[in-house]
C-alpha atoms as a PDB file:
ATOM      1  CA  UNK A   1      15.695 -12.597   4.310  1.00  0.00           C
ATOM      2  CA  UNK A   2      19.055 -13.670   5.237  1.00  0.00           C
ATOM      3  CA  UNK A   3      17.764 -17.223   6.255  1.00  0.00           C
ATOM      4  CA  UNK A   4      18.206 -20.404   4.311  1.00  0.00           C
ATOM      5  CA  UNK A   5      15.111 -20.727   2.592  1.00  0.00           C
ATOM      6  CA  UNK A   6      15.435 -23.718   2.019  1.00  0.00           C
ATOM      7  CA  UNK A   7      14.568 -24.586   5.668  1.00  0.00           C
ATOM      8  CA  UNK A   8      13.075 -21.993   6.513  1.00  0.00           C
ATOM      9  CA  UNK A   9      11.436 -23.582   9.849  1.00  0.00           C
ATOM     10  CA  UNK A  10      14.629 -24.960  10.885  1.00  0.00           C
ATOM     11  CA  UNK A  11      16.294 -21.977  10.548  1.00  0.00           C
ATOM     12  CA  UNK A  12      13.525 -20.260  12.158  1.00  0.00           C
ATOM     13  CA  UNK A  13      13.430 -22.395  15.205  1.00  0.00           C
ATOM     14  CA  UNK A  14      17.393 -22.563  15.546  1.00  0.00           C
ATOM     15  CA  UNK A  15      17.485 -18.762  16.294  1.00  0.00           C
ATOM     16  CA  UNK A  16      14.726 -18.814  18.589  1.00  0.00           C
ATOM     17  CA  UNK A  17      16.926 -21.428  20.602  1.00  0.00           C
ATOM     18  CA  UNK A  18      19.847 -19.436  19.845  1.00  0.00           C
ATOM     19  CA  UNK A  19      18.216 -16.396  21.952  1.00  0.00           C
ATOM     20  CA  UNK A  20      16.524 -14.571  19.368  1.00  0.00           C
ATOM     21  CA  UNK A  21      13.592 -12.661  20.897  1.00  0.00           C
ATOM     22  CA  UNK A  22      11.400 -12.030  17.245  1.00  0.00           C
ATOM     23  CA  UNK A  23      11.609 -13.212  14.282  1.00  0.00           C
ATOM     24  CA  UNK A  24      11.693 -10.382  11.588  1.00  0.00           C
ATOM     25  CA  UNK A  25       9.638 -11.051   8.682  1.00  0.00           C
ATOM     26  CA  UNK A  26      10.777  -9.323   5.304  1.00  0.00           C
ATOM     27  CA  UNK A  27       8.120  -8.752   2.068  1.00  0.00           C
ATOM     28  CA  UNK A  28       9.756  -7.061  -0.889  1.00  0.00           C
ATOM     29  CA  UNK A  29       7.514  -6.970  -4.359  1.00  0.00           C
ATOM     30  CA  UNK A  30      10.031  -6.181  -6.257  1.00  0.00           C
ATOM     31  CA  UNK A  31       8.228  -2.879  -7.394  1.00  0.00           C
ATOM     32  CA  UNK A  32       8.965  -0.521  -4.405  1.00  0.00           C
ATOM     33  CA  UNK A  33      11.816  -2.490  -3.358  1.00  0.00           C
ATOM     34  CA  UNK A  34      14.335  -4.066  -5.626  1.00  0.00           C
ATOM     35  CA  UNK A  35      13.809  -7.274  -4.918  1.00  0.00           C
ATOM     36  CA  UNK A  36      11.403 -10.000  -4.303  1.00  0.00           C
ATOM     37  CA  UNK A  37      10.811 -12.369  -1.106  1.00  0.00           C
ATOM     38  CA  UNK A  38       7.943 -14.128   0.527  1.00  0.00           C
ATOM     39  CA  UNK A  39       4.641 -13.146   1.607  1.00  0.00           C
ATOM     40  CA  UNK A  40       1.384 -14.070   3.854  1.00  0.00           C
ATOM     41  CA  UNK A  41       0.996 -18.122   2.701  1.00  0.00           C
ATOM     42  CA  UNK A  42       4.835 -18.524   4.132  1.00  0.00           C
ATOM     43  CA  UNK A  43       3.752 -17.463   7.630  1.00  0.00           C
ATOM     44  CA  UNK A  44       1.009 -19.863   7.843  1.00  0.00           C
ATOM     45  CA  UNK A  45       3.131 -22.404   7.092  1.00  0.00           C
ATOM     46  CA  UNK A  46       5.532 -21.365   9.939  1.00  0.00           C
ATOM     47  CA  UNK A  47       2.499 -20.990  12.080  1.00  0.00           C
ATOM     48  CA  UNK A  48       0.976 -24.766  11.284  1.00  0.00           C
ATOM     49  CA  UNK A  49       4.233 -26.167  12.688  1.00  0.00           C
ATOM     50  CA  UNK A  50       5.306 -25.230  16.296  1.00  0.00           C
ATOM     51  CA  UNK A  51       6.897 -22.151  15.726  1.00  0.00           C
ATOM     52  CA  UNK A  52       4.618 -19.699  17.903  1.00  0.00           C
ATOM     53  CA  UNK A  53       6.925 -16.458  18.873  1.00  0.00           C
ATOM     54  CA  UNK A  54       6.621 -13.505  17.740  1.00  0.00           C
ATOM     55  CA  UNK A  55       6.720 -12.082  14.023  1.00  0.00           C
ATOM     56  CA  UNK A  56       7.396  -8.689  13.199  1.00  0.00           C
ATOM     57  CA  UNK A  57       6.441  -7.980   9.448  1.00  0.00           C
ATOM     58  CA  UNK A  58       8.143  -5.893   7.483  1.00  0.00           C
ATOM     59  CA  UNK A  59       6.120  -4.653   4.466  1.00  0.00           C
ATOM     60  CA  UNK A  60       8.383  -3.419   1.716  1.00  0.00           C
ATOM     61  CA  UNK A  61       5.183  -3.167  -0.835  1.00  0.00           C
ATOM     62  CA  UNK A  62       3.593  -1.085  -2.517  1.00  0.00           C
ATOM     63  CA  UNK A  63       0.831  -0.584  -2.379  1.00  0.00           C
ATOM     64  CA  UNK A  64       1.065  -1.937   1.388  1.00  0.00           C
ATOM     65  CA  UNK A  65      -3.189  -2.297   2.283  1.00  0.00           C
ATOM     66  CA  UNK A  66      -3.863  -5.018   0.224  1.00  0.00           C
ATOM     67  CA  UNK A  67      -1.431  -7.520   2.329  1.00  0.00           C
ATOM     68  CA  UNK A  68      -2.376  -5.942   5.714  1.00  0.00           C
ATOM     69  CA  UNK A  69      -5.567  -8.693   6.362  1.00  0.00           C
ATOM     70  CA  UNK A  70      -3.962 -11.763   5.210  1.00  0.00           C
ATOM     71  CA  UNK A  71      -0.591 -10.842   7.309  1.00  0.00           C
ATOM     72  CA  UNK A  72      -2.780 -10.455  10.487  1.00  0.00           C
ATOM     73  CA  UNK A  73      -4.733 -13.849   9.644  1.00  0.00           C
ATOM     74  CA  UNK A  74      -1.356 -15.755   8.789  1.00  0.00           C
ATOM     75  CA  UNK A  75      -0.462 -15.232  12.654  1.00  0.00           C
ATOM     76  CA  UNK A  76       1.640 -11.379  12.385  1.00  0.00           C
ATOM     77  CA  UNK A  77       2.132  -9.651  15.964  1.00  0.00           C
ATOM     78  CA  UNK A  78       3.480  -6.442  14.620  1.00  0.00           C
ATOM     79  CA  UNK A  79       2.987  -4.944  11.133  1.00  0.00           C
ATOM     80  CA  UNK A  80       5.153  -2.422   9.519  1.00  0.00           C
ATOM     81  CA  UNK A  81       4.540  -0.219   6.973  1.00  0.00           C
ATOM     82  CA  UNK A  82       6.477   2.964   4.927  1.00  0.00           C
ATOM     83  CA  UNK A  83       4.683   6.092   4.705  1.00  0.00           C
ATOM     84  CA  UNK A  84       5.163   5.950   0.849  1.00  0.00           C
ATOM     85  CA  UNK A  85       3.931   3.153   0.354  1.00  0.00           C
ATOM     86  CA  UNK A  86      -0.015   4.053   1.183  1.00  0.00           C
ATOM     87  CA  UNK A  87      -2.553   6.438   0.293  1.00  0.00           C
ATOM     88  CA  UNK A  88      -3.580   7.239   3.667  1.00  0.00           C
ATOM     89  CA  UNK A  89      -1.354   6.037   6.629  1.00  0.00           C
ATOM     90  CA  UNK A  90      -3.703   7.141   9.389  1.00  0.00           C
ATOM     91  CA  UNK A  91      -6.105   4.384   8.237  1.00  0.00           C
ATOM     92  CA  UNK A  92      -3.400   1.709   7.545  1.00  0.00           C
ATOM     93  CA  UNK A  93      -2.003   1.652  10.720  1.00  0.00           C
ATOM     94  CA  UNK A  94      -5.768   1.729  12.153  1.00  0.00           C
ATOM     95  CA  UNK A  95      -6.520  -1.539  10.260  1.00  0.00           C
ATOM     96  CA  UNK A  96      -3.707  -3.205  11.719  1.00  0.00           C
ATOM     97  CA  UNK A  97      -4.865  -2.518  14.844  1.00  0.00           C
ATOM     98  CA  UNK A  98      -8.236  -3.077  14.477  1.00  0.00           C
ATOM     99  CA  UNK A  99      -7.281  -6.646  13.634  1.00  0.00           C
ATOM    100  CA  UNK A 100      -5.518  -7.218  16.333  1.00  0.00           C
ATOM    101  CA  UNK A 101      -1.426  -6.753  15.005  1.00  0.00           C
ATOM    102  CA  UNK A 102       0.950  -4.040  16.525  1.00  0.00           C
ATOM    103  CA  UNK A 103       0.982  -0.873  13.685  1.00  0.00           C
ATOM    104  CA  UNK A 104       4.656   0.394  12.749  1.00  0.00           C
ATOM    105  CA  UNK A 105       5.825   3.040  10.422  1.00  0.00           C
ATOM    106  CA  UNK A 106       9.233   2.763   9.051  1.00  0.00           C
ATOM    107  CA  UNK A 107      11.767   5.540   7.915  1.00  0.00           C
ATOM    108  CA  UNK A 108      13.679   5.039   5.313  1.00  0.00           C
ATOM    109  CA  UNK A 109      17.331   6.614   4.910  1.00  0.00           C
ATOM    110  CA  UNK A 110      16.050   9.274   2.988  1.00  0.00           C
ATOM    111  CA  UNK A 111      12.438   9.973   5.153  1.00  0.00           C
ATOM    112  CA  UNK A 112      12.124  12.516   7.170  1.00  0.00           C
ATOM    113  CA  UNK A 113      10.659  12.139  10.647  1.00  0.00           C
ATOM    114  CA  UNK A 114       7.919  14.669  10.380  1.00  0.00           C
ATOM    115  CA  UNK A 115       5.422  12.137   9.597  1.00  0.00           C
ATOM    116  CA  UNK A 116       5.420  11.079  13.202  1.00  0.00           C
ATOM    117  CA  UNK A 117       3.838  13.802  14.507  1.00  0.00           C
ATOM    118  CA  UNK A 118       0.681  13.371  12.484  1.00  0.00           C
ATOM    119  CA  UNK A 119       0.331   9.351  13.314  1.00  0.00           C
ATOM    120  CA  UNK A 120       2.073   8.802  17.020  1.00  0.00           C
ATOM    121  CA  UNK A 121      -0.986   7.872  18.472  1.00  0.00           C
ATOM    122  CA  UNK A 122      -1.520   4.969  16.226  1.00  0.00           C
ATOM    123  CA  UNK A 123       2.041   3.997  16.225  1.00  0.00           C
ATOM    124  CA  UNK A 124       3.574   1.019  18.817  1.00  0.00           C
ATOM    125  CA  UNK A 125       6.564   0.551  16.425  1.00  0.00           C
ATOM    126  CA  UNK A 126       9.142   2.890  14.801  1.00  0.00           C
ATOM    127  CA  UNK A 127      11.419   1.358  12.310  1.00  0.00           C
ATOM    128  CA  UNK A 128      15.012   3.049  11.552  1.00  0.00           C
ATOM    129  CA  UNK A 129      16.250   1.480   8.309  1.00  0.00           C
ATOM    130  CA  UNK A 130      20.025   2.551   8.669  1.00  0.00           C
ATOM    131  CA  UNK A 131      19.867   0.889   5.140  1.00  0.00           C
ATOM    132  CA  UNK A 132      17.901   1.308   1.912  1.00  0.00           C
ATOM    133  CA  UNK A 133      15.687  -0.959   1.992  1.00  0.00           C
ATOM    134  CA  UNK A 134      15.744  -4.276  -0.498  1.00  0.00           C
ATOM    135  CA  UNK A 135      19.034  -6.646  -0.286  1.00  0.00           C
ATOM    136  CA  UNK A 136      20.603  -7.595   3.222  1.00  0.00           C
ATOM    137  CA  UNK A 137      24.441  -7.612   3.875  1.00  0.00           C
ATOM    138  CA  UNK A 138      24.669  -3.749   3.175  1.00  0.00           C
ATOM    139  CA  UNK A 139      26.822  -1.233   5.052  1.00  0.00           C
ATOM    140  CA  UNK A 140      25.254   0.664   7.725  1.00  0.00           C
ATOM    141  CA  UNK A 141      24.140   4.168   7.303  1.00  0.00           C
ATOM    142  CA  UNK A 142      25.896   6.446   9.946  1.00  0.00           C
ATOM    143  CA  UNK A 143      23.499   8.903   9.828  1.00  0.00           C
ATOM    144  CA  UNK A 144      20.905   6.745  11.123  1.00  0.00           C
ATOM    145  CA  UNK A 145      22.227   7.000  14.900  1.00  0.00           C
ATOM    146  CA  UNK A 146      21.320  11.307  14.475  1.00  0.00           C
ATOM    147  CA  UNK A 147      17.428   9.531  13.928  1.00  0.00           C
ATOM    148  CA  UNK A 148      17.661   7.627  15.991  1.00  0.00           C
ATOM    149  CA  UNK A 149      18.517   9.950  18.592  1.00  0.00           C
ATOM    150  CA  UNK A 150      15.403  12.073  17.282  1.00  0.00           C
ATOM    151  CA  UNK A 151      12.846   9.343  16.987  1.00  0.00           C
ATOM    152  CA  UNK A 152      13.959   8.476  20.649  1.00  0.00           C
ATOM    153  CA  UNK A 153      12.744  12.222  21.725  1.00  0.00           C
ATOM    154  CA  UNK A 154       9.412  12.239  19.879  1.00  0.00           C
ATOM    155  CA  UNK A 155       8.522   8.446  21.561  1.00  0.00           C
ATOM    156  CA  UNK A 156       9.588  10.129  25.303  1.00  0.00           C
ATOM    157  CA  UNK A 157       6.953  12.333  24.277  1.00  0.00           C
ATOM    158  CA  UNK A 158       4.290   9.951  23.448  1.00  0.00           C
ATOM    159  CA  UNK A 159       1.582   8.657  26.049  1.00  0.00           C
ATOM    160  CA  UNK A 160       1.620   5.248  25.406  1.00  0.00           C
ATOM    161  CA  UNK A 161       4.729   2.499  25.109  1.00  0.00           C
ATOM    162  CA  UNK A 162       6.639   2.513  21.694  1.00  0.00           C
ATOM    163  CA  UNK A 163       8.991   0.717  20.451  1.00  0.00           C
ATOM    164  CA  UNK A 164      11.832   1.922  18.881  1.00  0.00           C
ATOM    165  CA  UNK A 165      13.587  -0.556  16.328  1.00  0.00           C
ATOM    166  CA  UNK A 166      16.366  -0.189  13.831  1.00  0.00           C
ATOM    167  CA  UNK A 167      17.107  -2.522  10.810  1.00  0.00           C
ATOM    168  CA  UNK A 168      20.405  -2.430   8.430  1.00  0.00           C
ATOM    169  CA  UNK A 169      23.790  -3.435   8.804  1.00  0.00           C
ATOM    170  CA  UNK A 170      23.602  -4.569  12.542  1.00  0.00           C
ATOM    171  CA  UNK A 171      26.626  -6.409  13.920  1.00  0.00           C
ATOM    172  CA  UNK A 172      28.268  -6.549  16.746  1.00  0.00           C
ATOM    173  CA  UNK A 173      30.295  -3.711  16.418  1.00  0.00           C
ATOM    174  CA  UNK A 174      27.762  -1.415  16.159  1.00  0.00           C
ATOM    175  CA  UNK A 175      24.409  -2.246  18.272  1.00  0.00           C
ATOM    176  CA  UNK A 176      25.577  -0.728  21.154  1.00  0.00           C
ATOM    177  CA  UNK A 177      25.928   2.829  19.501  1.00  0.00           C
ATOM    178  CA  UNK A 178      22.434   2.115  18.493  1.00  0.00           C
ATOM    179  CA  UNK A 179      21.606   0.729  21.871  1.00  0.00           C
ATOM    180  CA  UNK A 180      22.740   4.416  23.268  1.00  0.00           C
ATOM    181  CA  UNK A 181      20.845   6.222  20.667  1.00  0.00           C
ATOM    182  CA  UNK A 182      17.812   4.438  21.828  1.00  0.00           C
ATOM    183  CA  UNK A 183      16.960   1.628  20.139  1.00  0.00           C
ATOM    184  CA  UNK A 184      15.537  -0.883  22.110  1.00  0.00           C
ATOM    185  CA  UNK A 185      14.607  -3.502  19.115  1.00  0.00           C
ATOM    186  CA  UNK A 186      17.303  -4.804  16.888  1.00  0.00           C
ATOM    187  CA  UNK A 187      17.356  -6.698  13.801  1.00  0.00           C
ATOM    188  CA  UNK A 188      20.316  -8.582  12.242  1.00  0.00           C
ATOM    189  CA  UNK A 189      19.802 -10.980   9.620  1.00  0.00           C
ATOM    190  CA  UNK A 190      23.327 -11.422   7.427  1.00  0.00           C
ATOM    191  CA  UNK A 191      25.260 -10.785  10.936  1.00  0.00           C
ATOM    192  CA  UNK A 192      23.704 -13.722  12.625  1.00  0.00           C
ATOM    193  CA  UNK A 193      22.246 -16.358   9.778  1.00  0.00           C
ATOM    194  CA  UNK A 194      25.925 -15.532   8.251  1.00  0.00           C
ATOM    195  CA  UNK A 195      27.949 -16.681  11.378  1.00  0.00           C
ATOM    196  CA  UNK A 196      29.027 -20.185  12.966  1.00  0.00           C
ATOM    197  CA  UNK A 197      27.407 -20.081  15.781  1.00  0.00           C
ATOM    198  CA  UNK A 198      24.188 -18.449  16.378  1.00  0.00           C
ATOM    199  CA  UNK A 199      23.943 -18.019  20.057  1.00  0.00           C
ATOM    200  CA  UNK A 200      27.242 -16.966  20.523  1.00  0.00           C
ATOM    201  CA  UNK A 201      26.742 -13.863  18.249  1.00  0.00           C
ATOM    202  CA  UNK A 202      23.026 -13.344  19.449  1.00  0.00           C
ATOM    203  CA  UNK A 203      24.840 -13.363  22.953  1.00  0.00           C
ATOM    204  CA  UNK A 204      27.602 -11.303  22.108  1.00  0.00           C
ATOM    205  CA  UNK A 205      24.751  -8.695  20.827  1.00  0.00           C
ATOM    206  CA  UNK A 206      23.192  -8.995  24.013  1.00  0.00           C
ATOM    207  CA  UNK A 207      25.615  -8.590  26.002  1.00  0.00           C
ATOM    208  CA  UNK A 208      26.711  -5.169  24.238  1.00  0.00           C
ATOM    209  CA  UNK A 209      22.980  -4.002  24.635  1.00  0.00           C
ATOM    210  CA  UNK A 210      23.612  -4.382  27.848  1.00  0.00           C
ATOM    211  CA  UNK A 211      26.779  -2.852  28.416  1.00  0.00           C
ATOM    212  CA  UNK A 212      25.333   0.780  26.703  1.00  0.00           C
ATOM    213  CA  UNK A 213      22.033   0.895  28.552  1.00  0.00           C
END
């Protein structure tokens, strides 16, 4: 979201040189989010040029089902959707993985965690938006290190890998307190796409990862 659209590939492929591990892929209809982006037909175009990494997609949406099939065809590795945002999450996340894609749920600011209990077993993603969703280049929510503290305890509990992500006001001042909360996936659009020099801030990001694990 924070890219240049306007060269969208190059941008794409400049971060992935830069160090960038995933490239976070943000849908917003305009209808449960505030705001309106890209959707399944922009992927495939990444995907028919060399750009092969992974994509984590971020479904903002609502309703979320109807995108789910063309996301996995345009080439998505992990698929994320908000428990509001579907009728029955249970089966959303199964069709994801039916089709091959990675299932995540994502908590919003305001969404409690309980949901996780019901759904762990079809979950290899947990999103933490320490933002409300829908415009990048907000301030980040303080209360989302508590959660993520929390989400961190229910995944220890789970019997299969998880991953535990956070999205929303990331910089480099403040991904190592997330880091030690247990976040293990990180994404920062404005912080890096807004900077000079890509790999030095991806780096400096790493290198505070590092320093809290």
């Amino acid at each position: 979201m924070a890219a240049d659209f306007s060269r969208l590939g190059d941008e794409v492929r400049n971060v992935l040189a830069a160090g960038a591990d995933l490239i976070h892929f943000d849908v917003m209809d305009n209808h449960y989010v505030p705001n309106l982006s890209i959707g399944p037909l922009v992927l495939e175009s990444l995907r028919r040029t060399d750009i092969e990494c992974p994509v984590d997609v971020h479904l903002m949406v609502k309703p979320a089902d109807g995108l789910v099939e063309d996301f996995i065809k345009a080439g998505a590795n992990i698929i994320s959707v908000h428990p509001e945002a579907t009728e029955h999450l249970h089966r959303t996340l199964s069709v994801i993985r039916e089709g091959g894609a990675k299932a995540g749920v994502v908590f919003n600011p305001s969404t409690p965690l309980d949901v996780l209990h019901e759904i762990i077993e079809c979950v290899d993603l947990v999103l933490i938006m320490s933002v409300n969703p829908g415009f990048g280049g907000q301030t980040f929510i303080e209360s989302s290190i508590t959660k993520l503290t929390r989400a961190r305890s229910l995944i220890d509990q789970a019997d299969h890998e998880i991953r535990l992500e956070i999205d929303g006001g990331i910089k480099t001042d403040n991904i190592a307190r997330a880091a030690a909360a247990g976040a293990d996936t990180f994404v920062a659009g404005t912080a890096i796409f807004g900077s000079k020099d890509y790999a030095a801030t991806i780096s400096a990001m790493k290198e505070a990862i590092a320093d809290a694990s």
